[in-house]
Protein backbone atom coordinates (compact mmCIF):
# COMPACT_ATOMS: atom_id res chain seq x y z
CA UNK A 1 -2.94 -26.51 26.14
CA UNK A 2 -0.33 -24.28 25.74
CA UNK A 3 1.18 -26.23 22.35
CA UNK A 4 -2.53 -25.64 21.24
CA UNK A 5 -2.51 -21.52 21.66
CA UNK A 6 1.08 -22.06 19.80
CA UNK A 7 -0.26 -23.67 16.87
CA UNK A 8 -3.21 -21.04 16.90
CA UNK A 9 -1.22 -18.37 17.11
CA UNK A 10 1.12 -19.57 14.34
CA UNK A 11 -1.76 -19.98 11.83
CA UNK A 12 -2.92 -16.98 12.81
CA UNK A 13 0.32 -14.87 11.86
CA UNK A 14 0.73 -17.00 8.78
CA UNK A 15 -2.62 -15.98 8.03
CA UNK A 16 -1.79 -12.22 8.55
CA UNK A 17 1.38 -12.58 6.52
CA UNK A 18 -1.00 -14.01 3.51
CA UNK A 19 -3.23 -11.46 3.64
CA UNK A 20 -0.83 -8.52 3.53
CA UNK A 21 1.17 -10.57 0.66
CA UNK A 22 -1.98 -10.59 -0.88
CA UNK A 23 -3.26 -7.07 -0.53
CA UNK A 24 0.66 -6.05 -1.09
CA UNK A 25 0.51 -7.92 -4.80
CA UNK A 26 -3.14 -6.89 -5.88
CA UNK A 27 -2.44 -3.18 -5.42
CA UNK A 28 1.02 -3.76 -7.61
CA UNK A 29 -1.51 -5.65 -9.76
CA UNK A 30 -4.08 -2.46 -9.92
CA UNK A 31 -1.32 0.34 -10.21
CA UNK A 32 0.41 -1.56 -13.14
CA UNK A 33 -3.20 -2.08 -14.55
CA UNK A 34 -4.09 1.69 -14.11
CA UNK A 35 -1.39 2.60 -16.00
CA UNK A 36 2.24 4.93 -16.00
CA UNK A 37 0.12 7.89 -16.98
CA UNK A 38 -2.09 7.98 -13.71
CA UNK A 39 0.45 7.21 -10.85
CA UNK A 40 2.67 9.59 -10.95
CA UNK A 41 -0.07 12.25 -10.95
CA UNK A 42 -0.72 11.22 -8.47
CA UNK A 43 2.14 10.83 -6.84
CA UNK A 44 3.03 14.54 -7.75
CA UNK A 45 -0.51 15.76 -6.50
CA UNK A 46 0.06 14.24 -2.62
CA UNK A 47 3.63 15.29 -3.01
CA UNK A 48 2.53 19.01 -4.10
CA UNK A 49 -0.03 19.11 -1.15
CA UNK A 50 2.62 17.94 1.77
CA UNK A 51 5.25 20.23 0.81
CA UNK A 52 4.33 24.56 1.36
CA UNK A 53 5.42 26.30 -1.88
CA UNK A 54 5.44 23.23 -3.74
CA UNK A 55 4.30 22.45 -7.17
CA UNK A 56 0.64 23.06 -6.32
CA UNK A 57 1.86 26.67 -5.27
CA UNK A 58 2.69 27.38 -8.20
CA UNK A 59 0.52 25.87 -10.59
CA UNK A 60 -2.53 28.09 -8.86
């Protein structure tokens, strides 16, 4: 039995692996889709909000 739970257990992390390498590739897929415009909005909106006296500061 215990070459069975090994061969279970393998599948099942290769499984894992797929489905981060797939969630990993379809959000490259959706950020390249939305655009260079969007991102880095974004990007400068989280950034403004997690450091005090930041660009959001200011802005307001």
């Amino acid at each position: 039995p215990s070459f069975i739970a090994f061969g279970t257990m393998s599948s099942f992390i290769a499984f894992e692996t797929t489905l981060v390498l797939a969630i990993w590739i379809s959000s490259q897929i959706l950020m390249c889709t939305i655009g260079s415009s969007w991102v880095p909005q974004a990007h400068m909106l989280s950034y403004s909000r997690l450091v005090p006296g930041g660009l959001g500061d200011t802005a307001t």
